[in-house]
N, C-alpha and C. Protein backbone atom coordinates (compact mmCIF):
# COMPACT_ATOMS: atom_id res chain seq x y z
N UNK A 1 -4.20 14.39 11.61
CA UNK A 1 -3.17 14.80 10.71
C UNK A 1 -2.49 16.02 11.31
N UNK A 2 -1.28 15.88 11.47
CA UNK A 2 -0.50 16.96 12.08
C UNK A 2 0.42 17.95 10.98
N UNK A 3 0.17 19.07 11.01
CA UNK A 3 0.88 19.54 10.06
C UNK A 3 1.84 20.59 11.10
N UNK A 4 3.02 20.63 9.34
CA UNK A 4 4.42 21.15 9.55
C UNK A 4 4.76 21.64 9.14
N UNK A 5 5.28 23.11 9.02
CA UNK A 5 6.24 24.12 8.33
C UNK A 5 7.34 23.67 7.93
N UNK A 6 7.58 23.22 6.54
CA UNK A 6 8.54 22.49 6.66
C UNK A 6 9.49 23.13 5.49
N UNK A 7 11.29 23.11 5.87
CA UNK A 7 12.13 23.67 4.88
C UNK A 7 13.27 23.00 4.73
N UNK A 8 13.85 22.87 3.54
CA UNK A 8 15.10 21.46 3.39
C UNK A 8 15.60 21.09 4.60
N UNK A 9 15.73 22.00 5.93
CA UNK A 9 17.07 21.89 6.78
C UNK A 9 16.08 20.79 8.26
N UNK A 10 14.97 20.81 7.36
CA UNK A 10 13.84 20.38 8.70
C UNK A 10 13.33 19.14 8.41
N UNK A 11 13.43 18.47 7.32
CA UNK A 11 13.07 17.37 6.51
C UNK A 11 13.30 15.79 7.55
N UNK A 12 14.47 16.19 8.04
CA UNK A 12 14.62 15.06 8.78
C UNK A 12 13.84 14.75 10.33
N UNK A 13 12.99 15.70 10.44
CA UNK A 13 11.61 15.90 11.28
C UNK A 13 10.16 15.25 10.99
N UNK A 14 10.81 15.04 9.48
CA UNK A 14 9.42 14.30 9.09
C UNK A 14 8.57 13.09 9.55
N UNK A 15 7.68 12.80 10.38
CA UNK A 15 7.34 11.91 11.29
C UNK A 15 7.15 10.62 9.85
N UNK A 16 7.53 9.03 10.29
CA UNK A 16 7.78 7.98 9.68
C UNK A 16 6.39 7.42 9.07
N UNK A 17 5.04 8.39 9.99
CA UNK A 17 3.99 7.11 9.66
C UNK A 17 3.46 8.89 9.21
N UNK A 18 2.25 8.17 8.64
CA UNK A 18 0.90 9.01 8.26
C UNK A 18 0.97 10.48 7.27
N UNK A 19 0.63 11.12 6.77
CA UNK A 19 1.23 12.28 5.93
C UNK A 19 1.09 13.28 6.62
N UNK A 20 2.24 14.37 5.42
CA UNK A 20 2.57 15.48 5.90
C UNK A 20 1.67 16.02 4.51
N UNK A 21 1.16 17.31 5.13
CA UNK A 21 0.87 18.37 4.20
C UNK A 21 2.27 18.89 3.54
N UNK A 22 2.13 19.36 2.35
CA UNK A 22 3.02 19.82 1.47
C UNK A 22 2.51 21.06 1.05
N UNK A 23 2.37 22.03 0.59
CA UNK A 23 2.20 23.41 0.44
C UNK A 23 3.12 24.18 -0.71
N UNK A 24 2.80 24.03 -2.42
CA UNK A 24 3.46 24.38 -3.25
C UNK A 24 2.76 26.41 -3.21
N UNK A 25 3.89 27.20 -2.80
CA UNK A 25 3.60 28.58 -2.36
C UNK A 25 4.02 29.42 -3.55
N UNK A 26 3.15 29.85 -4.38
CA UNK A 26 3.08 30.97 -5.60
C UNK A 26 3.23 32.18 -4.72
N UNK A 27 4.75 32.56 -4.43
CA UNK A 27 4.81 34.15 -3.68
C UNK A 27 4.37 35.28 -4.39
N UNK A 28 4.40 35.17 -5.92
CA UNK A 28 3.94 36.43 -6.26
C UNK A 28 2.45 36.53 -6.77
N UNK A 29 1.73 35.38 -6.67
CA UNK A 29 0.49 35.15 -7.11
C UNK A 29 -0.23 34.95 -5.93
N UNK A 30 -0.25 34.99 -4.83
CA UNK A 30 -1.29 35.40 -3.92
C UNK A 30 -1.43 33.80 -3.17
N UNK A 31 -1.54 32.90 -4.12
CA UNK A 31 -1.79 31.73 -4.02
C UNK A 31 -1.57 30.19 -3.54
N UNK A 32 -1.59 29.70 -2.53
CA UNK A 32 -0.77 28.58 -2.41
C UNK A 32 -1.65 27.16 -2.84
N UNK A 33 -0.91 26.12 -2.74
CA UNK A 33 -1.71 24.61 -2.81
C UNK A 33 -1.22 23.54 -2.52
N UNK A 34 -2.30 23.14 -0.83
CA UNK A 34 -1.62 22.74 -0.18
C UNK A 34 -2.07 20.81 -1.16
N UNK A 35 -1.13 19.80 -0.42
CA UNK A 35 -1.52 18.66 -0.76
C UNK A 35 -0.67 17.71 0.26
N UNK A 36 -1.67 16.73 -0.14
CA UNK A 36 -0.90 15.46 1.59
C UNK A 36 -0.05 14.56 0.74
N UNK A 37 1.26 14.34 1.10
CA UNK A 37 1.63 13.21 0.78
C UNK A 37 2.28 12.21 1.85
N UNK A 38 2.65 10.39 1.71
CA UNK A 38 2.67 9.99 2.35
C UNK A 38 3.99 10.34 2.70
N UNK A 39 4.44 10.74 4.19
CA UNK A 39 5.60 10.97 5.18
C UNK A 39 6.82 10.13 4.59
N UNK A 40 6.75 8.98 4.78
CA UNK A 40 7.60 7.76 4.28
C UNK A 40 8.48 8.51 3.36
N UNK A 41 8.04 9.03 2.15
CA UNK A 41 8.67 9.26 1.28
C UNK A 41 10.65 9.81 1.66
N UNK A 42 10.04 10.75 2.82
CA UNK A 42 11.21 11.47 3.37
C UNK A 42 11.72 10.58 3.90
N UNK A 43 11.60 8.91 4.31
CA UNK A 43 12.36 8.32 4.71
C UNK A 43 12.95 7.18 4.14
N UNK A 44 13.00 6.03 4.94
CA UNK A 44 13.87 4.58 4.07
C UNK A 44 12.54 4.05 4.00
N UNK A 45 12.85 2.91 3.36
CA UNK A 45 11.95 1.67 3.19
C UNK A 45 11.93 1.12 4.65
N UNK A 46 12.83 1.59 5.09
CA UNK A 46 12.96 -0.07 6.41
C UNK A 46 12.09 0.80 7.81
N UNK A 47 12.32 2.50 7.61
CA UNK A 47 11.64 2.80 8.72
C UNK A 47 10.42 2.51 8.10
N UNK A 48 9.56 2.30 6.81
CA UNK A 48 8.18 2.80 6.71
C UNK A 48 7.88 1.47 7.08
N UNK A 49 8.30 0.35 6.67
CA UNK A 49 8.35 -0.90 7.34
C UNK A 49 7.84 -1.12 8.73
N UNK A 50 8.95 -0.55 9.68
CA UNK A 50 8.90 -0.14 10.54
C UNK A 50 7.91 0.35 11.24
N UNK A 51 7.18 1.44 10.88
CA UNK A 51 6.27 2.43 11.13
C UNK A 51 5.00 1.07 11.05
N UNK A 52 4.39 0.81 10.04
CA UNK A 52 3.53 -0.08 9.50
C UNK A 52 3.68 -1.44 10.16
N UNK A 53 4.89 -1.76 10.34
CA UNK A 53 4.37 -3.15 11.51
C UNK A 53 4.13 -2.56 12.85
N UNK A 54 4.47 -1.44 13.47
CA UNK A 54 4.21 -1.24 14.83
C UNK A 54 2.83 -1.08 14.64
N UNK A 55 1.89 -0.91 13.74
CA UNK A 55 0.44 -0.03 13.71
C UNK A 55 -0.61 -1.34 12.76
N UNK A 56 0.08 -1.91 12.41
CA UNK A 56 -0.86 -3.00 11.33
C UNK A 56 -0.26 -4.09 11.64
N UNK A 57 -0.91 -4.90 10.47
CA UNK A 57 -0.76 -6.49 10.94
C UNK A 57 -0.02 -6.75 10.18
N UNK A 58 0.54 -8.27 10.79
CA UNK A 58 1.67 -9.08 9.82
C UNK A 58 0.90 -10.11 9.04
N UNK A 59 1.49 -10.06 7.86
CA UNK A 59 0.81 -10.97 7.07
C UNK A 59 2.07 -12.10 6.49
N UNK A 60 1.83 -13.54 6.41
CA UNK A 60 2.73 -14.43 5.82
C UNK A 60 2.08 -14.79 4.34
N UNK A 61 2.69 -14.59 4.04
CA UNK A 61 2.34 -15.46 2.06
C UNK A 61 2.47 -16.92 2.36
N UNK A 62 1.42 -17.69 1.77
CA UNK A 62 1.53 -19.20 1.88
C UNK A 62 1.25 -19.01 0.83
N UNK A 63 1.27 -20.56 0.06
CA UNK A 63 2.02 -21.14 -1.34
C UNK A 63 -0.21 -20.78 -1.90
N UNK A 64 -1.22 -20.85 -1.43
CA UNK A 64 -2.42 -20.69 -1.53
C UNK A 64 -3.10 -19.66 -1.00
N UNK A 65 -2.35 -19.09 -0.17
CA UNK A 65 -2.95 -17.29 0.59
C UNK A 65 -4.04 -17.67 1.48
N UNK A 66 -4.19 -19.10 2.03
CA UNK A 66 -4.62 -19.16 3.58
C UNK A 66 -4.09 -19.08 4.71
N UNK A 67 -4.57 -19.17 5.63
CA UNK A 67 -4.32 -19.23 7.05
C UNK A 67 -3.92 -17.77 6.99
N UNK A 68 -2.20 -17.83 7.12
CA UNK A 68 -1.65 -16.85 7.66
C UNK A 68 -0.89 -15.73 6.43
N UNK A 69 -1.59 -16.53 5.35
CA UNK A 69 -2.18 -15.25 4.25
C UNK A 69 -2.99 -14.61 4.04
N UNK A 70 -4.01 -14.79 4.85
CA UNK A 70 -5.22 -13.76 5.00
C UNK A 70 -5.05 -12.53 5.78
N UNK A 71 -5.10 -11.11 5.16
CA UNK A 71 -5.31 -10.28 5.32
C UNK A 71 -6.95 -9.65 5.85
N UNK A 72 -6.56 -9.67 7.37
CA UNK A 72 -7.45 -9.69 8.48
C UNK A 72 -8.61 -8.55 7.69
N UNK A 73 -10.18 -8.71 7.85
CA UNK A 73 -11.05 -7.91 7.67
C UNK A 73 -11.10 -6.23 8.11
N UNK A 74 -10.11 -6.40 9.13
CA UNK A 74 -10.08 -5.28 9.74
C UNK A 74 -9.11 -4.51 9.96
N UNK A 75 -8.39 -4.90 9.06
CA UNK A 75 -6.76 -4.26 8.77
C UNK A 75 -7.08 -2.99 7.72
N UNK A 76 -5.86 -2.18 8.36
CA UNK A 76 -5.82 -1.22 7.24
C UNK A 76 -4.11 -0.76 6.48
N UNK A 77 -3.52 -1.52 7.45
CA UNK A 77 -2.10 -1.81 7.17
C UNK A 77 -1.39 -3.04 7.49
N UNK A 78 -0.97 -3.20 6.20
CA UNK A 78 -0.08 -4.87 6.90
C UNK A 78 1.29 -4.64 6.29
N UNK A 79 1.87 -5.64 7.10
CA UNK A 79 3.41 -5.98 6.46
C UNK A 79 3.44 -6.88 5.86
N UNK A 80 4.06 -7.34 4.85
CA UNK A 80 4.04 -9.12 4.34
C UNK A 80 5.55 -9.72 4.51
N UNK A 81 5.22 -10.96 4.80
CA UNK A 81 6.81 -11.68 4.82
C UNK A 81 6.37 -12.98 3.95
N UNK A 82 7.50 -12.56 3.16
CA UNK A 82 7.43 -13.82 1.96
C UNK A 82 8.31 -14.28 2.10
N UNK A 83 8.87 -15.52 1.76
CA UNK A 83 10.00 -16.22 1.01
C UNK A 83 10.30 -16.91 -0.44
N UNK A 84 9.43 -16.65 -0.81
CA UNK A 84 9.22 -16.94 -2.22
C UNK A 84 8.02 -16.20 -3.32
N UNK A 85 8.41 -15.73 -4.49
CA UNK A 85 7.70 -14.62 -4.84
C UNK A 85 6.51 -15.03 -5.39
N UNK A 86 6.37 -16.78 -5.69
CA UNK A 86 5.02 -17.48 -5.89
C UNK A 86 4.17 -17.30 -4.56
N UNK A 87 4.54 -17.20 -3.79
CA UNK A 87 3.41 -17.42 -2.39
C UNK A 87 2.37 -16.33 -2.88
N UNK A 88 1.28 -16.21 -1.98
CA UNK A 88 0.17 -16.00 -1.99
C UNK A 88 -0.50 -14.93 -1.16
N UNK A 89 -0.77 -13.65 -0.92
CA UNK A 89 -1.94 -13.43 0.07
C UNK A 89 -2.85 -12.89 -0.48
N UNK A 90 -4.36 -13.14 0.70
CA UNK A 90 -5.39 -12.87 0.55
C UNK A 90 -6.34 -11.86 1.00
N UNK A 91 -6.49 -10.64 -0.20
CA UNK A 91 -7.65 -9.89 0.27
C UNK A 91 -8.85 -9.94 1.03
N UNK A 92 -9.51 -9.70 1.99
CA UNK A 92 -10.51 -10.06 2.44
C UNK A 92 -12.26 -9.38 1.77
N UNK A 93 -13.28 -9.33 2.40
CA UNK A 93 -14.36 -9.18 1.93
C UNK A 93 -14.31 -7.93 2.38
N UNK A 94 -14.81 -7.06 1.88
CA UNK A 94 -14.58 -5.32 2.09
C UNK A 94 -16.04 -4.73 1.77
N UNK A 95 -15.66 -3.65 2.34
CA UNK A 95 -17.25 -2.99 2.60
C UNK A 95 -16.81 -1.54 0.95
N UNK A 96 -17.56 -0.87 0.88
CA UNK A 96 -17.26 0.56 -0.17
C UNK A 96 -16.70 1.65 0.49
N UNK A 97 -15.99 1.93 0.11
CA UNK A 97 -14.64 2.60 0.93
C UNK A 97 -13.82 2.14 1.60
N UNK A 98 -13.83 0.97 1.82
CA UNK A 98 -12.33 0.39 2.64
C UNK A 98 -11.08 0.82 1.75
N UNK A 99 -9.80 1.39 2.77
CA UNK A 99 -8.75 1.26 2.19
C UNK A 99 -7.27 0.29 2.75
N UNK A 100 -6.79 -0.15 2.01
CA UNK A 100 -5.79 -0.78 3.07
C UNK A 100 -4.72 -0.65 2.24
N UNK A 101 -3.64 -1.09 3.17
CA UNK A 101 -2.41 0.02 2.89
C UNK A 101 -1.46 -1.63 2.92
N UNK A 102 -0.54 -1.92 1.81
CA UNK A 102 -0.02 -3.06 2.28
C UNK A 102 1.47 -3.08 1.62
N UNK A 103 2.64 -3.10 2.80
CA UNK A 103 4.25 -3.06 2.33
C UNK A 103 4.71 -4.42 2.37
N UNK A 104 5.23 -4.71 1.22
CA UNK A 104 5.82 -5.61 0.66
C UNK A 104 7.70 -5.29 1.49
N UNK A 105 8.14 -5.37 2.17
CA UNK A 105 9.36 -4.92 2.56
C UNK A 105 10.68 -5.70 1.89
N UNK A 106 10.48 -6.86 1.33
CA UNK A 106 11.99 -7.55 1.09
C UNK A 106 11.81 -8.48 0.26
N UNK A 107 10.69 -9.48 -0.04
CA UNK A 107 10.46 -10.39 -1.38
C UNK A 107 8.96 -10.52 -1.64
N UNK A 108 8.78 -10.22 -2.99
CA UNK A 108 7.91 -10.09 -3.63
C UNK A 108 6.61 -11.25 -3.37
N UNK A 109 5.46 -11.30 -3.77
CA UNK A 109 4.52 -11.99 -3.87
C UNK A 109 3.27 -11.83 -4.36
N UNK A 110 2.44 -12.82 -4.67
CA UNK A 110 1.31 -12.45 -5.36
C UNK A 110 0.18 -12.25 -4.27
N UNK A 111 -0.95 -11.30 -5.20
CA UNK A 111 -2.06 -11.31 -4.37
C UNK A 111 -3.28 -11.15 -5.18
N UNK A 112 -3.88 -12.37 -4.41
CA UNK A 112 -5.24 -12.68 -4.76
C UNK A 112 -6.53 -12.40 -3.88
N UNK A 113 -7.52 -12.76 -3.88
CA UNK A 113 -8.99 -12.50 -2.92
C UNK A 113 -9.36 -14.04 -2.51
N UNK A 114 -9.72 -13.49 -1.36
CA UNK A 114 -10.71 -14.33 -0.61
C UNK A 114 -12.56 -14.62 -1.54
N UNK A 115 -12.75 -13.66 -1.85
CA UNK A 115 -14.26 -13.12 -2.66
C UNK A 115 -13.93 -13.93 -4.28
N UNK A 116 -14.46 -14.72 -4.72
CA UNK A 116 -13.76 -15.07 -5.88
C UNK A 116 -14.64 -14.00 -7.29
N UNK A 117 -15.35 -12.98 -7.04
CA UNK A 117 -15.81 -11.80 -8.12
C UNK A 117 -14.94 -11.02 -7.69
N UNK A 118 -14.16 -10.74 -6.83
CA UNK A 118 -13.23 -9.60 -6.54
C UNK A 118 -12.50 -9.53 -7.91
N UNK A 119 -12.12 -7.99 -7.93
CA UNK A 119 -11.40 -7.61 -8.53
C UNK A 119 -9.74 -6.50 -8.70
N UNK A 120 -8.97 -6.52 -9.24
CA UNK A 120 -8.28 -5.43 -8.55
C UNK A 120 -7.53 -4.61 -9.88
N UNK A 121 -7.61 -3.54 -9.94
CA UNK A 121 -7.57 -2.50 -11.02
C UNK A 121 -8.38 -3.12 -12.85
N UNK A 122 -9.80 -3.78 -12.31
CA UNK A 122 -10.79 -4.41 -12.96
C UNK A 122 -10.11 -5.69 -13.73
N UNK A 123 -9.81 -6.75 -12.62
CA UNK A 123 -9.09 -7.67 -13.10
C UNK A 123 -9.20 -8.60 -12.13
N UNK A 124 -10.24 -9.70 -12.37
CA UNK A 124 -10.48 -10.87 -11.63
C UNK A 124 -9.29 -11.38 -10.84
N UNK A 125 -9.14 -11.48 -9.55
CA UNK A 125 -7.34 -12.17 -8.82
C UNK A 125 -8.52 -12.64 -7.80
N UNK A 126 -10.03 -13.29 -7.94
CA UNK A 126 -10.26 -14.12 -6.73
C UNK A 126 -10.38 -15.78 -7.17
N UNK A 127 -10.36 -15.78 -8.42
CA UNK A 127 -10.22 -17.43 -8.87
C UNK A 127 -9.37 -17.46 -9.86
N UNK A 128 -8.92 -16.70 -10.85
CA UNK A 128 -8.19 -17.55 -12.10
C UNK A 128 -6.86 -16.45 -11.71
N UNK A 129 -6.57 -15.09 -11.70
CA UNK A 129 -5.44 -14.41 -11.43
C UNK A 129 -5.11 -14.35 -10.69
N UNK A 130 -3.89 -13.27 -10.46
CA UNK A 130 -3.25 -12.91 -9.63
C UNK A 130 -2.26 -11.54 -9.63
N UNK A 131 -2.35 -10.56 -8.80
CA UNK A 131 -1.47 -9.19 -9.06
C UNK A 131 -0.23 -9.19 -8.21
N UNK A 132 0.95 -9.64 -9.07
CA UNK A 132 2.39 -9.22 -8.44
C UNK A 132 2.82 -8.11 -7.87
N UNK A 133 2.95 -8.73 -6.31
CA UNK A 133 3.54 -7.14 -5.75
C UNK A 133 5.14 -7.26 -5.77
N UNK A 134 5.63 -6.33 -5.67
CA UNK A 134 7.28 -6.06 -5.42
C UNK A 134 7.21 -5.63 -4.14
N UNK A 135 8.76 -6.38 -4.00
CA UNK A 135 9.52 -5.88 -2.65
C UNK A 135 9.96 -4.17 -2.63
N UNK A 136 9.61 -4.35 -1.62
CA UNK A 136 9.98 -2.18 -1.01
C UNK A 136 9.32 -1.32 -1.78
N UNK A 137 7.66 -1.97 -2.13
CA UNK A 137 6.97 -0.84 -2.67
C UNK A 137 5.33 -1.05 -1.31
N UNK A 138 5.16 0.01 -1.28
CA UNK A 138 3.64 0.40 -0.47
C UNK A 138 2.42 0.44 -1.68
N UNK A 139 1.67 -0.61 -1.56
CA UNK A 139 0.58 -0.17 -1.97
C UNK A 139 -0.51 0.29 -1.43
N UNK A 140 -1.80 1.23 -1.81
CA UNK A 140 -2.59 1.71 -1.58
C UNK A 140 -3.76 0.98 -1.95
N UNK A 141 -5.02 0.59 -1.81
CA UNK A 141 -6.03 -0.07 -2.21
C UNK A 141 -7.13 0.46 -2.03
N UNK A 142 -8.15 0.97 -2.71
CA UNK A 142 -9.27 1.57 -2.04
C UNK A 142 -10.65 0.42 -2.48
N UNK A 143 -11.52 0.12 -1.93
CA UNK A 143 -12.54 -0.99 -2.47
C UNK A 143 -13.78 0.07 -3.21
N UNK A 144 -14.03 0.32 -4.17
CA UNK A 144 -15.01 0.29 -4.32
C UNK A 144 -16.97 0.22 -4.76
N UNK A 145 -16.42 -0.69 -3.53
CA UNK A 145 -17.81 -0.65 -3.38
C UNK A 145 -18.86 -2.06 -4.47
N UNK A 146 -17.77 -2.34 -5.67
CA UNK A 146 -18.83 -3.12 -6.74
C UNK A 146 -17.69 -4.06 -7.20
N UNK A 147 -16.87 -4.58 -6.21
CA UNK A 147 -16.38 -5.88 -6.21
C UNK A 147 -15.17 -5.19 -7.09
N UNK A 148 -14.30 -4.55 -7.08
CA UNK A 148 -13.03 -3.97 -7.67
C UNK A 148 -12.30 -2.99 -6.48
N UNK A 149 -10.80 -3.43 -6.33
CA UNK A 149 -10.24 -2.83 -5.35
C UNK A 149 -9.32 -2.15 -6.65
N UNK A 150 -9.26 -0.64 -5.89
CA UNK A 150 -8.04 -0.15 -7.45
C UNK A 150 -6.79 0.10 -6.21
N UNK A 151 -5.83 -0.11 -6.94
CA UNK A 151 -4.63 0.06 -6.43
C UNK A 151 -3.39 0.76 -7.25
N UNK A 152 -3.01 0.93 -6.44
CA UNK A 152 -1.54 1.70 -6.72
C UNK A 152 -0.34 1.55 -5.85
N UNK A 153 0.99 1.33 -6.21
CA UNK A 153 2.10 1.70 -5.62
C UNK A 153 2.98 2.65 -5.45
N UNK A 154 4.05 2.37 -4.22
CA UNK A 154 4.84 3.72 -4.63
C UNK A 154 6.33 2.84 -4.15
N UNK A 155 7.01 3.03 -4.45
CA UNK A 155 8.32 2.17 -4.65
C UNK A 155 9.17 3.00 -3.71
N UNK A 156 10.25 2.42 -2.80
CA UNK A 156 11.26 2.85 -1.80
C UNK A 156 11.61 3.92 -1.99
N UNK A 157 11.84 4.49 -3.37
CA UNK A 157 12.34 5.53 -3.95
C UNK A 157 11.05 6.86 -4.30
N UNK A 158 10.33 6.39 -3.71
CA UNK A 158 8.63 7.00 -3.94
C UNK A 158 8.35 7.53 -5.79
N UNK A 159 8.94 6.49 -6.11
CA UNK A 159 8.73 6.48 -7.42
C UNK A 159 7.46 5.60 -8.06
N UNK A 160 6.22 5.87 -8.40
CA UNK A 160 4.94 5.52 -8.83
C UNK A 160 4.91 4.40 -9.22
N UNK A 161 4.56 3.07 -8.78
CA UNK A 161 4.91 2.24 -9.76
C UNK A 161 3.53 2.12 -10.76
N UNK A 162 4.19 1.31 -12.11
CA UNK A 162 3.49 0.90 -13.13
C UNK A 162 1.73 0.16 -12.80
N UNK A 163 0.67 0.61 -13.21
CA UNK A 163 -0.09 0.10 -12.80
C UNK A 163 -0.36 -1.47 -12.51
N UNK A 164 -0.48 -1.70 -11.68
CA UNK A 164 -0.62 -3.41 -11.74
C UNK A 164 -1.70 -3.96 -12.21
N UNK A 165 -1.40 -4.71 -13.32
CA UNK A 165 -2.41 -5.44 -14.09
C UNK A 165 -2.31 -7.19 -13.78
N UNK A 166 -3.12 -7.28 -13.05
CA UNK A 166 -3.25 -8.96 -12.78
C UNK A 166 -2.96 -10.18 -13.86
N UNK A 167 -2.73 -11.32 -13.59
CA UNK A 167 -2.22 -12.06 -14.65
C UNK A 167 -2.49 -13.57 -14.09
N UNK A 168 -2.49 -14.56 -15.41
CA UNK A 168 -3.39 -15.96 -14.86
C UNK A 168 -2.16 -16.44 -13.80
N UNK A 169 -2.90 -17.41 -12.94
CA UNK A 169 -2.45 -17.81 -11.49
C UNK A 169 -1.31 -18.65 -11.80
């Protein structure tokens, strides 16, 4: 993690992949607090895109989230290319603490598990559901550990998205 002194006129320095420390500075209270957020924010959708396919894998949505809907065991970033917002990809089997990082860049799709007890923000998506992602949002996923991946997004506009609550297939 590389950190940066950073001030409005410098913003456009902000490197595309991985975070920047942020540093909210109380000048008259002695005090500062620093915190990481993801880099991207300072940029477009298309560089974080960008950034994330040069470093992770590509993933295709199929109409069932095999083959070349499977999201490799050993990924920690993917891109997805959909063409239709029914298609499919598939979580893989995860250890406690895995995180993986996955951008939806241009059409939406669902995502389900490989593991059929998986879960994702405590919501079965390995046999009967499924959690809709949107186009030009990054999600975050952390596993852990007892068959539930929790997730979160953050939308082009690095605006939080709504928790995703899975829904029948």
């Amino acid at each position: 993690m590389r950190r940066k002194n950073l001030h409005r006129e410098a913003l456009s320095s902000v490197p595309a992949t991985g975070y920047v420390e942020v540093v909210q500075d109380h000048r008259n209270s002695g005090e500062s607090h620093p915190q990481f957020i993801l880099a991207s924010i300072f940029g477009t959708s298309a560089a974080l895109a960008s950034s994330i396919a040069g470093g992770g894998s590509g993933v295709v949505a199929t109409a069932d989230g095999l083959t070349t809907g499977l999201i490799p065991a050993t990924a920690e970033f993917v891109t997805v290319t959909c063409d239709t917002i029914t298609k499919q990809i598939s979580l893989p089997a995860a250890v406690a603490g895995k995180i993986l990082r996955i951008f939806v860049p241009a059409v939406g799709c669902e995502l389900i598990s490989a593991v059929a007890a998986d879960k994702v923000n405590n919501v079965v998506v390995g046999a009967t559901n499924e959690a809709a992602l949107v186009a030009g949002t990054h999600y975050t996923l952390r596993y852990d550990g007892v068959d539930n991946w929790v997730m979160d997004g953050l939308t082009a506009t690095a605006g939080v998205e709504i928790p995703v609550i899975p829904d029948v297939l």
